[in-house]
C-alpha atoms as a PDB file:
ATOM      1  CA  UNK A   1       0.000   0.000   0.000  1.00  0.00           C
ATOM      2  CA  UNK A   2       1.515   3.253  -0.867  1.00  0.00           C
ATOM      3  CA  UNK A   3       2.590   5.369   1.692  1.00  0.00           C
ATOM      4  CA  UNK A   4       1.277   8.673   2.295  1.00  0.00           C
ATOM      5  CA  UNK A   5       3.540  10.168   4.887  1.00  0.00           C
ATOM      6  CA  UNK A   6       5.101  13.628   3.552  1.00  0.00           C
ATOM      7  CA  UNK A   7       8.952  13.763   3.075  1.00  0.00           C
ATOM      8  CA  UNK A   8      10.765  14.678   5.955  1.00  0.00           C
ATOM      9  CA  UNK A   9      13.068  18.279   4.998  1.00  0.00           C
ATOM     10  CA  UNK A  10      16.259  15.994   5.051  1.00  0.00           C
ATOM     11  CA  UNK A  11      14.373  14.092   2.655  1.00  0.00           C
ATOM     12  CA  UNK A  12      13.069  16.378   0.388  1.00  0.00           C
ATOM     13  CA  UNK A  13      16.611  18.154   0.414  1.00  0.00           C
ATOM     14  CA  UNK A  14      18.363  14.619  -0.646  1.00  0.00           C
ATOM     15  CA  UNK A  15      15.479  13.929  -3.678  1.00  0.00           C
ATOM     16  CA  UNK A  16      16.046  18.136  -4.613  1.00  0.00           C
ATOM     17  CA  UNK A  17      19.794  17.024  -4.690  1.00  0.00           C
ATOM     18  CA  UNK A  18      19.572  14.238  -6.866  1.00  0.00           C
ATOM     19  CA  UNK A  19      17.790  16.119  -9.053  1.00  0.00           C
ATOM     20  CA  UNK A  20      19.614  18.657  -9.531  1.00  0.00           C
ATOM     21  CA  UNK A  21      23.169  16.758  -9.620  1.00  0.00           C
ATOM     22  CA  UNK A  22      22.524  13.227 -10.924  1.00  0.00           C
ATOM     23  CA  UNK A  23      24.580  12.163 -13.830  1.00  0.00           C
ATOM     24  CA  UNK A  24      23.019  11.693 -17.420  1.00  0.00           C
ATOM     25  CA  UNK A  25      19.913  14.568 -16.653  1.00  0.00           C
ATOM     26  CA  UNK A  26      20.537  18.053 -17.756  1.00  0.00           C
ATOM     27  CA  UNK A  27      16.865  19.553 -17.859  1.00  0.00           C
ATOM     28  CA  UNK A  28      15.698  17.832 -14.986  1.00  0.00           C
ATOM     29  CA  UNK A  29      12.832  18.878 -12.163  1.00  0.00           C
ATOM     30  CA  UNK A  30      13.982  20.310  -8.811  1.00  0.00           C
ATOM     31  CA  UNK A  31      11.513  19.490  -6.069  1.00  0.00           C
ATOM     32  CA  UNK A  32      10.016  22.861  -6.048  1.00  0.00           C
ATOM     33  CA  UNK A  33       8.854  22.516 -10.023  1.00  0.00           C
ATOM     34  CA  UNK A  34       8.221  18.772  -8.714  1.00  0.00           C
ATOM     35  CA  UNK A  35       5.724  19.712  -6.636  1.00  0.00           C
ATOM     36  CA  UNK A  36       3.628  21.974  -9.026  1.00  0.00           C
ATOM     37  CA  UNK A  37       4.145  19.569 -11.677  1.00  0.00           C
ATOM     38  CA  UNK A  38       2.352  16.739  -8.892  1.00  0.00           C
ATOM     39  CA  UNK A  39       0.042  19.671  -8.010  1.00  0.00           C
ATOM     40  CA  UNK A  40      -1.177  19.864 -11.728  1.00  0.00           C
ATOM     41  CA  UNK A  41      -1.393  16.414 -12.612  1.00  0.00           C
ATOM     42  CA  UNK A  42      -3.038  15.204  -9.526  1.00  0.00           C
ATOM     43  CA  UNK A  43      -5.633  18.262  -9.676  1.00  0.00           C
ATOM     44  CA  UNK A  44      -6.338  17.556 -14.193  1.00  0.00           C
ATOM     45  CA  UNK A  45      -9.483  16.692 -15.853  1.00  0.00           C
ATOM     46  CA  UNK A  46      -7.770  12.761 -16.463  1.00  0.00           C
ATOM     47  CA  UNK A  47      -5.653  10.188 -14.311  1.00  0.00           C
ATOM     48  CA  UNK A  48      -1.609  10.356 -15.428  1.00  0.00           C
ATOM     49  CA  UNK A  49      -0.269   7.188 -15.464  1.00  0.00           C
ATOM     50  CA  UNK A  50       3.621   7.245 -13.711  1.00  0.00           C
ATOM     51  CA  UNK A  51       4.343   6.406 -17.152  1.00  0.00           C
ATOM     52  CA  UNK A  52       3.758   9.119 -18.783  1.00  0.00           C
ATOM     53  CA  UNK A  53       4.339  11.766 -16.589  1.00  0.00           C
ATOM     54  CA  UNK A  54       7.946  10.078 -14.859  1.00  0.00           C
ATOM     55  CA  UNK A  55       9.755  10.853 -17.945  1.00  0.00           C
ATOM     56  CA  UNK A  56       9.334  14.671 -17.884  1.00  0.00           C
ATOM     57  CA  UNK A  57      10.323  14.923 -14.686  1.00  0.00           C
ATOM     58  CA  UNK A  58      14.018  13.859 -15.688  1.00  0.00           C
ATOM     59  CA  UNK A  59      14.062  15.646 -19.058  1.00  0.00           C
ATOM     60  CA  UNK A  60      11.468  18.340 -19.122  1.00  0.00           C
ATOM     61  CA  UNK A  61      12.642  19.521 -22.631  1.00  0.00           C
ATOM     62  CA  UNK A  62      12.342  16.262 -25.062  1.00  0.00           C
ATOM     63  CA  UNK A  63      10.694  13.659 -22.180  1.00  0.00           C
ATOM     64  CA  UNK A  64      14.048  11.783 -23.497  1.00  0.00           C
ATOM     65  CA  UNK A  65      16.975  11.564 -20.701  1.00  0.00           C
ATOM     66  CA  UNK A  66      17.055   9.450 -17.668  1.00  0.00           C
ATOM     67  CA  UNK A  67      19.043   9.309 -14.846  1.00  0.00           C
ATOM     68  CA  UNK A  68      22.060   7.121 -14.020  1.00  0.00           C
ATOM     69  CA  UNK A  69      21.595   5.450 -10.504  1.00  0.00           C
ATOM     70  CA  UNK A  70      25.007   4.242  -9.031  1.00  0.00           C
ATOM     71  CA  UNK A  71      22.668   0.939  -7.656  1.00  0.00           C
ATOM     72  CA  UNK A  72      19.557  -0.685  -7.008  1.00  0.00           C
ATOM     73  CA  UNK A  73      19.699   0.280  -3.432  1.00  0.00           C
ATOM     74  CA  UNK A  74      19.753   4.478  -4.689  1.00  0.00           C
ATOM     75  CA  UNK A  75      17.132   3.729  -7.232  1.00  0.00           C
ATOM     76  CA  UNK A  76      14.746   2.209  -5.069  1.00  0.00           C
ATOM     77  CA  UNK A  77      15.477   5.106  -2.622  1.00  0.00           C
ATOM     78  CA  UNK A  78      14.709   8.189  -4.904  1.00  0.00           C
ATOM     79  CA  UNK A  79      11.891   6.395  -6.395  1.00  0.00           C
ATOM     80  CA  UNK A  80      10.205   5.846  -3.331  1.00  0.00           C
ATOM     81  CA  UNK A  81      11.184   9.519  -2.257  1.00  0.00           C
ATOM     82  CA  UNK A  82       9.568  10.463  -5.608  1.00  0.00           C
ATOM     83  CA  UNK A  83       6.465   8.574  -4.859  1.00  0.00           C
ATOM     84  CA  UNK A  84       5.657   9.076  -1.301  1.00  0.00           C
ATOM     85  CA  UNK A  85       5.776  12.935  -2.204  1.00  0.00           C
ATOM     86  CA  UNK A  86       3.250  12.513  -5.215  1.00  0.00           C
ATOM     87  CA  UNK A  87       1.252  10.583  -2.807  1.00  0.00           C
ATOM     88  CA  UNK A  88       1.186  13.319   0.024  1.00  0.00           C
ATOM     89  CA  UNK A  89       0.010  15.742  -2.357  1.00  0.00           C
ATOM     90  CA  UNK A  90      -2.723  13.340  -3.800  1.00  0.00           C
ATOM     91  CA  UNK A  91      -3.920  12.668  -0.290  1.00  0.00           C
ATOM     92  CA  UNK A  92      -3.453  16.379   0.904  1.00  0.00           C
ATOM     93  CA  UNK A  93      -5.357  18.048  -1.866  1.00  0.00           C
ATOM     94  CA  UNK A  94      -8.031  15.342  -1.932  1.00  0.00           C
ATOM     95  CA  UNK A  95      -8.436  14.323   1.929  1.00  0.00           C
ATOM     96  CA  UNK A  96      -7.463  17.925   3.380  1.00  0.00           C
ATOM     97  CA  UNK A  97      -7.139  20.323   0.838  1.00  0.00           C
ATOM     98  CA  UNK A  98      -7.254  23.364   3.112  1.00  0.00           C
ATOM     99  CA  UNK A  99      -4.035  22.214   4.325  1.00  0.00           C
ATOM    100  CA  UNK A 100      -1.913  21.915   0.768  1.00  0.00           C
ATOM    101  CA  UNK A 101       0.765  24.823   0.412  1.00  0.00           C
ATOM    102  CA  UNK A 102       2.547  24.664  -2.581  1.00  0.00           C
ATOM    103  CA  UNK A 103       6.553  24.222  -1.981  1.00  0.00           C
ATOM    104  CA  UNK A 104       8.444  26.766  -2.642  1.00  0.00           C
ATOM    105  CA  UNK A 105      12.113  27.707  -2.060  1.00  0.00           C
ATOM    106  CA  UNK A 106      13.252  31.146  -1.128  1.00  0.00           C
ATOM    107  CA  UNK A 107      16.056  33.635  -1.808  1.00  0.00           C
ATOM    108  CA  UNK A 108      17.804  35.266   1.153  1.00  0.00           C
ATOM    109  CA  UNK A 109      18.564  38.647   0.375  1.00  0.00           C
ATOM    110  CA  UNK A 110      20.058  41.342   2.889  1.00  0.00           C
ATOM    111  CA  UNK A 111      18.329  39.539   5.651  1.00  0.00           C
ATOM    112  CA  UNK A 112      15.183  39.551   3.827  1.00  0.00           C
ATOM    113  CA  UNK A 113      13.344  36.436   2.888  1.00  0.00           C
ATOM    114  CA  UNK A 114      11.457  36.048  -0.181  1.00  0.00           C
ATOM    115  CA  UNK A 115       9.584  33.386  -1.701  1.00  0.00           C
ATOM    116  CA  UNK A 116      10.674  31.824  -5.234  1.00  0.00           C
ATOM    117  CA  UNK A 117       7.658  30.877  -6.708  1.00  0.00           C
ATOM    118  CA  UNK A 118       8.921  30.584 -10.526  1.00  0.00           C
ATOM    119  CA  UNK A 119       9.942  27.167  -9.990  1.00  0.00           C
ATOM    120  CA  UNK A 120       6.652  25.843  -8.967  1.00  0.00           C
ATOM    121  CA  UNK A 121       4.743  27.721 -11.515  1.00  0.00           C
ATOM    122  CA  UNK A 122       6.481  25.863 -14.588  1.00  0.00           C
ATOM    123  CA  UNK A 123       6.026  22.781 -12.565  1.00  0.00           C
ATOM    124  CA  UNK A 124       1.860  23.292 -12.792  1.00  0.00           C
ATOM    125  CA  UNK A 125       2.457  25.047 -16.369  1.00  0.00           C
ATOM    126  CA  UNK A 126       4.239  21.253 -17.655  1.00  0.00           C
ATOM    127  CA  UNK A 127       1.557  19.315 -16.073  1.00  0.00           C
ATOM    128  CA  UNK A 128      -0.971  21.001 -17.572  1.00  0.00           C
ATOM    129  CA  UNK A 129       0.613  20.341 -20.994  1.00  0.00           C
ATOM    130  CA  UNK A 130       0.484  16.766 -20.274  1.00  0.00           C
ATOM    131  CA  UNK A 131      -3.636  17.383 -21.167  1.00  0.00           C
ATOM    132  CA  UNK A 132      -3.879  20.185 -22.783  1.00  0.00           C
ATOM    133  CA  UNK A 133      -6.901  20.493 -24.399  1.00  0.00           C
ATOM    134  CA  UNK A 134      -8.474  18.862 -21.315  1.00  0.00           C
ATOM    135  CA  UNK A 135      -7.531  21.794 -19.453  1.00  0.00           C
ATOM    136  CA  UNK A 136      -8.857  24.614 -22.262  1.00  0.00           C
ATOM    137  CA  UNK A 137     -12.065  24.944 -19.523  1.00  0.00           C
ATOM    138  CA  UNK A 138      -9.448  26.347 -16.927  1.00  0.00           C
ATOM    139  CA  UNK A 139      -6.760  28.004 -19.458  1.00  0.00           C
ATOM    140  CA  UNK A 140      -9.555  29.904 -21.466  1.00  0.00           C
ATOM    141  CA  UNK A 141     -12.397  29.984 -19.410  1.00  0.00           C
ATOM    142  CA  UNK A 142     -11.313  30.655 -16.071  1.00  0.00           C
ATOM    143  CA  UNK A 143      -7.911  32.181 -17.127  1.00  0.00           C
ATOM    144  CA  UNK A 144      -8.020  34.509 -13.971  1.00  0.00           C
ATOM    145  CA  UNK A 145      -7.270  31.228 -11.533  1.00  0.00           C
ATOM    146  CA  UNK A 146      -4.251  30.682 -13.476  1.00  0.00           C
ATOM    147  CA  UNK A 147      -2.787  34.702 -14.012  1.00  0.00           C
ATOM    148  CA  UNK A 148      -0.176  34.227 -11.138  1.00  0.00           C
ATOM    149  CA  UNK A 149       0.548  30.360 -12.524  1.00  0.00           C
ATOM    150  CA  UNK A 150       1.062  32.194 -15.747  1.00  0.00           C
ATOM    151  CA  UNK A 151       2.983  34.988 -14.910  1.00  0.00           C
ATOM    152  CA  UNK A 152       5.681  32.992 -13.619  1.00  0.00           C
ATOM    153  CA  UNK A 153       5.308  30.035 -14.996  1.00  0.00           C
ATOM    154  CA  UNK A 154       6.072  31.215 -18.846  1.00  0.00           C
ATOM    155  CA  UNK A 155       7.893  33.447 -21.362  1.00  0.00           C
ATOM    156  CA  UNK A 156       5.028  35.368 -22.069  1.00  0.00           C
ATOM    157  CA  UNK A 157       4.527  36.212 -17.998  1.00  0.00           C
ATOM    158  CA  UNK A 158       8.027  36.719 -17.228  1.00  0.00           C
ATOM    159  CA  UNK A 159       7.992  39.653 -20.528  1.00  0.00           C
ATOM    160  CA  UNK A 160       4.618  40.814 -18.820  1.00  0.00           C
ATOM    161  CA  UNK A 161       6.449  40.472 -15.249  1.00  0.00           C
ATOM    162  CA  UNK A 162       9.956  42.910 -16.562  1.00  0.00           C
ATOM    163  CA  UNK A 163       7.087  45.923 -17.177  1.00  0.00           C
ATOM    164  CA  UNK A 164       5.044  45.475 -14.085  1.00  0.00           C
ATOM    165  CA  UNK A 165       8.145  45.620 -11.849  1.00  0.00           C
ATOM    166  CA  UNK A 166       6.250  44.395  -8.732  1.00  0.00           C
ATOM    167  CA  UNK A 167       6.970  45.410  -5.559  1.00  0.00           C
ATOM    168  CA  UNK A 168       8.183  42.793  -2.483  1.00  0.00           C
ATOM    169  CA  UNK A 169       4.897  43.068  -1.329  1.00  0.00           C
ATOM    170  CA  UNK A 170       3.199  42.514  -4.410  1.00  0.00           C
ATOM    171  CA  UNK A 171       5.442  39.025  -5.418  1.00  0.00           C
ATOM    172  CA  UNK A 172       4.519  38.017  -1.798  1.00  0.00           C
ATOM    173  CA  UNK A 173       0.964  38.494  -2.194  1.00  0.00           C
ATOM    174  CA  UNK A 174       0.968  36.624  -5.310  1.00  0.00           C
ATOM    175  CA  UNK A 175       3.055  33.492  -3.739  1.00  0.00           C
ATOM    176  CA  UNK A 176       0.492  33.806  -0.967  1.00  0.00           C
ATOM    177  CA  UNK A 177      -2.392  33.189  -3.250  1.00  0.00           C
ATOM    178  CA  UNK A 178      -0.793  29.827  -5.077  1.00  0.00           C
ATOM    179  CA  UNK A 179      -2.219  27.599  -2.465  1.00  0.00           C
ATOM    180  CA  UNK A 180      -5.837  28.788  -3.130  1.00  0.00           C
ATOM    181  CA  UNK A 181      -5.720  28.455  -6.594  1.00  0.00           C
ATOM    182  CA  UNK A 182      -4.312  24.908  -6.758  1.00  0.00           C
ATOM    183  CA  UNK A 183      -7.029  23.861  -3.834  1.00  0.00           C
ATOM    184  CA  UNK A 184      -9.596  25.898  -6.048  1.00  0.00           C
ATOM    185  CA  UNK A 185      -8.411  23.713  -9.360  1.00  0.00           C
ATOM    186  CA  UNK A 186      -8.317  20.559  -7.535  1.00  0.00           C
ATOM    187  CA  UNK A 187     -11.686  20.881  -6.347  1.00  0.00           C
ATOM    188  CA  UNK A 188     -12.927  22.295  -9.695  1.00  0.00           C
ATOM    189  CA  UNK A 189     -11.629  19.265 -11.748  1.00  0.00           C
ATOM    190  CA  UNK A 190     -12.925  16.657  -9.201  1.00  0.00           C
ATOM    191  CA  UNK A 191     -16.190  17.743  -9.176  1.00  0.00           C
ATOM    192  CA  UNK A 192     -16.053  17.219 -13.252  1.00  0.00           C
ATOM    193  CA  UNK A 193     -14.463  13.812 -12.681  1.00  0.00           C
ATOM    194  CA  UNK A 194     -17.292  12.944 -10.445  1.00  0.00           C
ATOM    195  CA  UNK A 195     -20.373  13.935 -13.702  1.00  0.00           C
ATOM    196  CA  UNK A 196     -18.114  11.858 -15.988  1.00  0.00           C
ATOM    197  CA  UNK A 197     -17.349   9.567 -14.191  1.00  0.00           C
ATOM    198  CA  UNK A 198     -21.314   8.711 -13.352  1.00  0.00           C
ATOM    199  CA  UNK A 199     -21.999   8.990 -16.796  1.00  0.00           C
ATOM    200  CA  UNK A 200     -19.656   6.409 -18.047  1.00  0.00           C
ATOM    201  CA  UNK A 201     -17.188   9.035 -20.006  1.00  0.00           C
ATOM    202  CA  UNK A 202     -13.902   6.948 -21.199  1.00  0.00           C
ATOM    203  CA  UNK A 203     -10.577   8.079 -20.469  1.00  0.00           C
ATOM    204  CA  UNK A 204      -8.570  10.113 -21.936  1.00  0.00           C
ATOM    205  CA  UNK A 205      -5.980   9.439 -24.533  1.00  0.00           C
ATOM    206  CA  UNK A 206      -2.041   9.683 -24.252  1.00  0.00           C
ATOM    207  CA  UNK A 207      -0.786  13.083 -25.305  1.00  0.00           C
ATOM    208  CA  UNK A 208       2.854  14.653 -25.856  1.00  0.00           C
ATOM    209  CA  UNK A 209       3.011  17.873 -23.579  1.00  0.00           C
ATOM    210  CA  UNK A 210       3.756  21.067 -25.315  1.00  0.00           C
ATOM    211  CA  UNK A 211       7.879  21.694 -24.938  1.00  0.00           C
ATOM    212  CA  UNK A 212       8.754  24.990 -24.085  1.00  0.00           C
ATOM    213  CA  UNK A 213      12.124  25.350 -26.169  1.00  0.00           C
ATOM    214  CA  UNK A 214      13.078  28.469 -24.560  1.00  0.00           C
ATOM    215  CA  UNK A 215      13.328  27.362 -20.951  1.00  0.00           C
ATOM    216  CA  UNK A 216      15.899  29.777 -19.329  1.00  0.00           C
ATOM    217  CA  UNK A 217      18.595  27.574 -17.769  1.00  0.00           C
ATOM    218  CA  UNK A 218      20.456  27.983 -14.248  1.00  0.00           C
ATOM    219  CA  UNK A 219      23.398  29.537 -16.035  1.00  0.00           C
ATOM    220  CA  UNK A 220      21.471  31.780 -18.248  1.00  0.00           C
ATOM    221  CA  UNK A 221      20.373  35.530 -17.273  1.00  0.00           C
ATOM    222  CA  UNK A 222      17.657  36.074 -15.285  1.00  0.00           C
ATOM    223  CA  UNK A 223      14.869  37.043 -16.848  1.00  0.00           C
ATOM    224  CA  UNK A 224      13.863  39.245 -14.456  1.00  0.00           C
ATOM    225  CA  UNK A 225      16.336  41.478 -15.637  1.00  0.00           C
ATOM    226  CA  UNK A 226      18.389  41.679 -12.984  1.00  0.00           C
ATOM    227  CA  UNK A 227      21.411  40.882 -14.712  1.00  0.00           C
ATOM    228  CA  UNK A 228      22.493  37.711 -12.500  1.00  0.00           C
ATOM    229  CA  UNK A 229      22.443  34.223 -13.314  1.00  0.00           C
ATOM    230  CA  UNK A 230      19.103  32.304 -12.839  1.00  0.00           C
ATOM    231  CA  UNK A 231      20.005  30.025 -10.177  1.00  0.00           C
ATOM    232  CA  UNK A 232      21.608  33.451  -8.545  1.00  0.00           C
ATOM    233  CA  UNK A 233      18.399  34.931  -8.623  1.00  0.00           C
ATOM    234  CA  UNK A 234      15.286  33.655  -9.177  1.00  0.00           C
ATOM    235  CA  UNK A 235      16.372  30.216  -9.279  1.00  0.00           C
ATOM    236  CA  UNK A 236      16.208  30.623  -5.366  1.00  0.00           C
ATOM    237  CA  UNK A 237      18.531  30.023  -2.764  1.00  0.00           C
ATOM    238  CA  UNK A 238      17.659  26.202  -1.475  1.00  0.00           C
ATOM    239  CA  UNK A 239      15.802  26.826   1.558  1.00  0.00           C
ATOM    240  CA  UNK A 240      12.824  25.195   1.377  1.00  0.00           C
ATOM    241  CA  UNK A 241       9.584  27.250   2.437  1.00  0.00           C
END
């Protein structure tokens, strides 16, 4: 029976870690885009099947690369790290949704925290890719719930985000409201599952997710325009929030 216990912080900080520094993945998830990517895909119109959605979280460009394990034992590990998160987040959302909070990292700067929420944002942005045009109901008709998702979570938001130059307060407010939207989504989608499912409608079919070839990488400029690397700026300090 799966487990549903949430990763401990030492935990989560030794799956981030692999993630990020595991031979034979370039384009690979860290757990903060993990977790929106779980929050999506456990919140869609359909069921994901580990085999489809595993793959992207290794190679999020081309779905392609995988990692190299040095053993069984470290395979068995991270993929039962990997699990027992998506499982938390399953149960969470579904059993006690007022409880999910989205994980985020956040930068330290001058003694002042702030949350890094562009991470998680192209985590939910990728799993909703997975079923696209299952999602059009959300993306075009309620395209409000997903404006902060958006914002951060694509180029078009971060070119939108370089003229708005928000304010601290502003970005906080905005990371503050991720939580209700995803809870908001989840319940949205589940409630649809519920008509279709009593009505007999058949699953859906395997689709390739849309590839965003322009994905900024840790050693590129921010696009925030501060002139720093990504992982300098917005690719957050790793303290986990």
């Amino acid at each position: 029976m799966p487990s549903h216990d949430p990763l401990t912080d030492d935990e989560l900080e030794a799956l981030d870690r692999f993630l990020l520094d595991a031979e034979g993945i370039e384009e690979s998830m860290d757990i903060s885009m993990l977790d929106g990517y779980f929050a999506a895909i456990l919140s869609g119109p359909k069921t994901i099947l580990p085999s489809e959605w595993m793959r992207w979280v290794w190679d999020t460009e081309t779905g392609e690369d995988s990692p190299v394990f040095s053993g069984m034992d470290q395979a068995q590990r991270i993929m039962g790290l990997l699990m027992r998160h998506m499982n938390a987040v399953a149960a969470t959302l579904h059993e006690a949704p007022d409880d999910y909070e989205p994980l985020l990292m956040e930068n330290v700067r001058d003694g002042d925290t702030i949350p890094v929420i562009d991470e998680w944002c192209m985590g939910y942005m990728k799993g909703i890719s997975l079923d696209f045009e299952r999602w059009l109901p959300i993306t075009v008709g309620h395209a409000d719930w997903l404006s902060t998702i958006v914002l951060y979570g694509t180029e078009e938001g971060w070119e939108q985000l370089k003229k708005k130059d928000l304010s601290i307060e502003e970005h906080r407010r905005l990371a503050a409201g991720l939580g209700d939207t995803a809870r908001k989504i989840h319940a949205h989608f589940l409630e649809q599952r519920k008509v279709e499912g009593a009505m007999g409608v058949p699953a859906a079919v395997r689709r390739e997710p849309i590839r965003n070839t322009d994905k900024v990488g840790r050693n590129d400029p921010c696009p925030c325009g501060s002139g720093k690397k990504y992982k300098q700026c917005h690719g957050g300090t790793r303290h986990l929030h």
